[in-house]
Protein backbone atom coordinates (compact mmCIF):
# COMPACT_ATOMS: atom_id res chain seq x y z
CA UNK A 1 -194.51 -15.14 160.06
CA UNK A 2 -196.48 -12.12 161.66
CA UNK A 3 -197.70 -9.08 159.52
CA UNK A 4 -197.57 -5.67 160.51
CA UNK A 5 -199.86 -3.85 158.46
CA UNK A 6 -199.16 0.35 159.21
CA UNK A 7 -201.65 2.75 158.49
CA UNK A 8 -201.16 6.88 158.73
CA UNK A 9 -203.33 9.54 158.55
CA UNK A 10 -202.04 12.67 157.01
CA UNK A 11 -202.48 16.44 156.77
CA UNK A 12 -204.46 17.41 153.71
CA UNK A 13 -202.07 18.03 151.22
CA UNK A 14 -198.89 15.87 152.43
CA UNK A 15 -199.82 12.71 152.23
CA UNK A 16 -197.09 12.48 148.93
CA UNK A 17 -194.92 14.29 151.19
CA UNK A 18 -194.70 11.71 153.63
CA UNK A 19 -195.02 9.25 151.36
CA UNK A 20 -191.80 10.38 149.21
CA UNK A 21 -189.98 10.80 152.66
CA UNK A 22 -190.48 6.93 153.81
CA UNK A 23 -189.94 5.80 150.52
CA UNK A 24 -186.58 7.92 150.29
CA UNK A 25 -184.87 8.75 153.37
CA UNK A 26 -186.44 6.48 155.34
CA UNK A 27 -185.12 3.68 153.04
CA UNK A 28 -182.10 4.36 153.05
CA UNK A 29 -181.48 4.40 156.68
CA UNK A 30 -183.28 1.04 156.75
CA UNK A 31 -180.66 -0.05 154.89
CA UNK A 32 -183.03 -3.10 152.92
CA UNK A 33 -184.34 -5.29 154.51
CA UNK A 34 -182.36 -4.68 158.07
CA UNK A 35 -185.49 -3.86 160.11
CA UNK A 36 -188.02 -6.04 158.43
CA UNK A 37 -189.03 -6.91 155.31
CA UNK A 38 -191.13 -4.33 153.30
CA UNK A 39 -193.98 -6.29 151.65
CA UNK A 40 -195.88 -3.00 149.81
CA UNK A 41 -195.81 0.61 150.28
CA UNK A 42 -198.72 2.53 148.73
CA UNK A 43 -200.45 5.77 148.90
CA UNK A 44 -204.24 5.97 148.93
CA UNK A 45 -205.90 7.31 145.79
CA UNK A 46 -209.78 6.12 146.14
CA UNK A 47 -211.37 5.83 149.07
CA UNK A 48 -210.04 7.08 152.90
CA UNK A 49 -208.00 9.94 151.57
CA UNK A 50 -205.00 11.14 152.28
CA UNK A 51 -203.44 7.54 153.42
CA UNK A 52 -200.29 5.99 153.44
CA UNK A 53 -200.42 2.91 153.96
CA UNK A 54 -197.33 0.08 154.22
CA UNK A 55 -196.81 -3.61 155.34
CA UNK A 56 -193.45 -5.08 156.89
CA UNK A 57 -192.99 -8.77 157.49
CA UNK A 58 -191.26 -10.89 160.22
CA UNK A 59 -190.38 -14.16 161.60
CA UNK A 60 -192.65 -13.36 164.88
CA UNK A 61 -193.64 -10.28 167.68
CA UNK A 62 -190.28 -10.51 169.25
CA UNK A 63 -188.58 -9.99 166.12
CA UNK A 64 -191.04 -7.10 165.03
CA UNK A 65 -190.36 -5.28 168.81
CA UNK A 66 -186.62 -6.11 168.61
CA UNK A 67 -186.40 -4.56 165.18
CA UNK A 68 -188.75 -1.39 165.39
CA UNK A 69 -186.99 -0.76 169.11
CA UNK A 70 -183.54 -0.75 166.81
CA UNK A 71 -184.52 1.28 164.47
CA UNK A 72 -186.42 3.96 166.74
CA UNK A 73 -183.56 4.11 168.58
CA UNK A 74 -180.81 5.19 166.13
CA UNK A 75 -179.83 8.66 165.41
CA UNK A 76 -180.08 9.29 161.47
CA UNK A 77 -184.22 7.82 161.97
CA UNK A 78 -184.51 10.79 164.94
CA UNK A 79 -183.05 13.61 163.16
CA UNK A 80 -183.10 13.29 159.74
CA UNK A 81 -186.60 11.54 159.43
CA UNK A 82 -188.84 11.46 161.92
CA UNK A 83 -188.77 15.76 161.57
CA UNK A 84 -189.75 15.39 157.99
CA UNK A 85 -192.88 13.51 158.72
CA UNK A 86 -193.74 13.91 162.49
CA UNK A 87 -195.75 17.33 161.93
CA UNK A 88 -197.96 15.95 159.11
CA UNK A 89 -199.41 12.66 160.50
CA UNK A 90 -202.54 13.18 162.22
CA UNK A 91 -203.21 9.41 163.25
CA UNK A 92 -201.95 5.95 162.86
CA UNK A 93 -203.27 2.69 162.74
CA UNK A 94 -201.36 -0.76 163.12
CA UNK A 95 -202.68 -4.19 162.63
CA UNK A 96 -201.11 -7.08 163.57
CA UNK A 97 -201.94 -9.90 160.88
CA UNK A 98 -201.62 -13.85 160.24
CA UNK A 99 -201.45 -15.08 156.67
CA UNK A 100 -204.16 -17.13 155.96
CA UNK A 101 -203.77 -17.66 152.08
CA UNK A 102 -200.12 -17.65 149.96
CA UNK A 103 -198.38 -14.84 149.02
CA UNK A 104 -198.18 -13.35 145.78
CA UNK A 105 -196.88 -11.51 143.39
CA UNK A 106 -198.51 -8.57 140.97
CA UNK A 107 -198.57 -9.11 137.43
CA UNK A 108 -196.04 -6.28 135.58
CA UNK A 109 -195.94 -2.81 136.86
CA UNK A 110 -198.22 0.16 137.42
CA UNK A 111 -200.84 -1.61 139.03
CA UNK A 112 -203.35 -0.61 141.33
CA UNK A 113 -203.95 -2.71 144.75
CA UNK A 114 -207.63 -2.96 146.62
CA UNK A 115 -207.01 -3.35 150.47
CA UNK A 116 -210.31 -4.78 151.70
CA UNK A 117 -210.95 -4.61 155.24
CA UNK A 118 -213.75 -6.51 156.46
CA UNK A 119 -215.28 -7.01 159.74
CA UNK A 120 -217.25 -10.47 160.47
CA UNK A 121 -219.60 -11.25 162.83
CA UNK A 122 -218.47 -13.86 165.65
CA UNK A 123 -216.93 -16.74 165.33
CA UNK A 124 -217.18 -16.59 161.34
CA UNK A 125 -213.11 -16.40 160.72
CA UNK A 126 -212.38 -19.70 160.12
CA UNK A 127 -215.10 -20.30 157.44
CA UNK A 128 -214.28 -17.10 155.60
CA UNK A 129 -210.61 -18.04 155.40
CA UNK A 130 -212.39 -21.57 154.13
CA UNK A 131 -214.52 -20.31 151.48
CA UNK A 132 -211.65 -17.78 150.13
CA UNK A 133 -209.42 -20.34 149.66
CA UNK A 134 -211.71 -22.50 147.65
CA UNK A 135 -212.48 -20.07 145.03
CA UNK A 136 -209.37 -17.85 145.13
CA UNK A 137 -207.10 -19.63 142.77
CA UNK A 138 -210.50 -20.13 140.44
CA UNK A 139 -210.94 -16.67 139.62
CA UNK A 140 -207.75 -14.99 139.55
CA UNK A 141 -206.93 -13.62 135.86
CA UNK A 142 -205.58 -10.31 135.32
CA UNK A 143 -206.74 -9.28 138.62
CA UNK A 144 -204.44 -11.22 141.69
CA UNK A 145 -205.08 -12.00 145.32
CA UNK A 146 -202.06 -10.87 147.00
CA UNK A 147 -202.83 -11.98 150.12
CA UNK A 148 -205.42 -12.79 153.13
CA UNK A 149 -204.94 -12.32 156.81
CA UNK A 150 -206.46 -12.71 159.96
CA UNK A 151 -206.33 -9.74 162.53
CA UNK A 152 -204.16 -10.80 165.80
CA UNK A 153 -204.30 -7.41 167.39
CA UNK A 154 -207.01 -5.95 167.68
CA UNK A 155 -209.58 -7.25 166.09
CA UNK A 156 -209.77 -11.47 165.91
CA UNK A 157 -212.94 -10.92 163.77
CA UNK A 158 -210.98 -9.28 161.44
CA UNK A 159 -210.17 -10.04 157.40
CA UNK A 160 -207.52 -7.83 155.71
CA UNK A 161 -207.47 -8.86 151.57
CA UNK A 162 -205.14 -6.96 149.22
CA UNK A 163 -205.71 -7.43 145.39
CA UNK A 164 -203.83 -5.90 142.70
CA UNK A 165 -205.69 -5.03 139.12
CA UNK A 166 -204.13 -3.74 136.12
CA UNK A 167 -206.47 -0.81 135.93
CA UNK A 168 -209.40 0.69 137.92
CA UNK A 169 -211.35 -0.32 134.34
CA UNK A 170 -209.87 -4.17 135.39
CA UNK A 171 -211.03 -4.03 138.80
CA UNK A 172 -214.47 -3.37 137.98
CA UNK A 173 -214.73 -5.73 135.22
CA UNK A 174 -213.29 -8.08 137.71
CA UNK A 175 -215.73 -7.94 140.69
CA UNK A 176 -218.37 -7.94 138.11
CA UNK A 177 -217.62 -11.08 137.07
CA UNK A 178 -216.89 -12.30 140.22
CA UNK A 179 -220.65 -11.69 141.01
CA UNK A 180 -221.81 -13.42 137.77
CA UNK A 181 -219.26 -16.51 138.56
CA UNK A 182 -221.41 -19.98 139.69
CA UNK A 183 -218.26 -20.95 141.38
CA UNK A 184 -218.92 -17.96 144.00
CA UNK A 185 -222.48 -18.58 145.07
CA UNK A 186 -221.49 -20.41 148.14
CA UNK A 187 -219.42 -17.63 149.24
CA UNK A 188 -221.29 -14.77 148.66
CA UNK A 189 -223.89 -16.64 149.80
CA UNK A 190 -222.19 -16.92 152.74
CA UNK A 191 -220.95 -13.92 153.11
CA UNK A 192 -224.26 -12.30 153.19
CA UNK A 193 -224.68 -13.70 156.75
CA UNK A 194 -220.79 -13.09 158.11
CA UNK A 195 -219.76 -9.93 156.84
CA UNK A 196 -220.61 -6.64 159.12
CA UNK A 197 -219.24 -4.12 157.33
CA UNK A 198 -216.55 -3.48 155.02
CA UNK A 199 -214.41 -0.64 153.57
CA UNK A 200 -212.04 -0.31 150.55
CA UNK A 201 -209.43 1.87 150.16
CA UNK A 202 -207.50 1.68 146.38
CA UNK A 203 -204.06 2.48 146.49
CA UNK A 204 -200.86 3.26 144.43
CA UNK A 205 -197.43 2.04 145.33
CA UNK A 206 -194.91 4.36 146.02
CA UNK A 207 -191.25 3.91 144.34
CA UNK A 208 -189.84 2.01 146.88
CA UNK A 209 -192.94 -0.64 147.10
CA UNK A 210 -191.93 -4.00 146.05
CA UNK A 211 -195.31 -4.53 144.77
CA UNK A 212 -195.59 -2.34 141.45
């Protein structure tokens, strides 16, 4: 499976327009799944403002380009969306990701998700997937690791995380465990040495998002 993970910068005050837009009309002419799979669609609330910010999963590139070429090329997406969101995106960013942890699912609704992006040094991928993987499932509660992946394009260096928390109260409570837990010294140990830099953005899901 390859990830493609979409991020759009938006005119001050329309980020919910755009958001409501994709998560309506665009929806509907996607018709479900049709054009890939929609993994999360979320709006940012801390962090980078004014972000919208969604995922889409398929069964390689080919598929992805197929798809996307598909879809950009019918006539409802070039009339009846793409003019209700065109003039309010400033930028975009897309990220083309490999799963390196399972898949999951949120716990109930009204959640909150973390998207963690964090830049290693060198040659430090592999051990960071290593090291995540080891302690993941060991300190998941309330708080859950929806995911890990590896930056194809553009960055091989590259770690995207998304974590979903009950509450912004949760999340805190949450990392500061996480710091107090003897089962992480190796990896924040670790990760003292491999991480560059980081940045979080925390985000709401939109109506449409799978993940609530």
């Amino acid at each position: 499976m390859i990830y493609e993970l979409r991020m759009y910068t938006t005119k001050s005050g329309k980020m919910k327009h755009v958001v409501n837009a994709s998560a309506t009309v665009a929806q509907k002419i996607r018709n479900g799944d049709t054009y890939g799979k929609l993994v999360g669609h979320w709006w940012s609330q801390i962090g980078k403002m004014n972000q919208y910010v969604h995922m889409w999963e398929y069964s390689d590139v080919e598929e992805m380009r197929k798809l996307r070429a598909e879809l950009a090329s019918r006539e409802d997406w070039k009339t009846e969306f793409v003019p209700l969101v065109g003039p309010y995106i400033l930028s975009q960013e897309i990220r083309l990701l490999r799963s390196v942890s399972n898949l999951k699912q949120s716990k109930g609704t009204n959640n909150c998700y973390e998207l963690k992006i964090i830049n290693l040094n060198i040659g430090k991928g592999a051990m960071w997937v290593k090291e995540f993987n080891n302690i993941v499932n060991k300190i998941e509660k309330e708080s859950i690791n929806i995911g890990a992946w590896q930056t194809e394009l553009s960055n091989p260096n590259e770690i995207v995380t998304i974590w979903s928390h009950s509450s912004l109260d949760g999340m805190q409570t949450f990392w500061d465990d996480f710091e107090k837990n003897s089962e992480c010294k190796n990896f924040l140990e670790f990760q003292e040495n491999a991480v560059k830099d980081e940045q979080t953005i925390i985000l709401r899901p939109s109506v449409c998002s799978p993940l609530q």
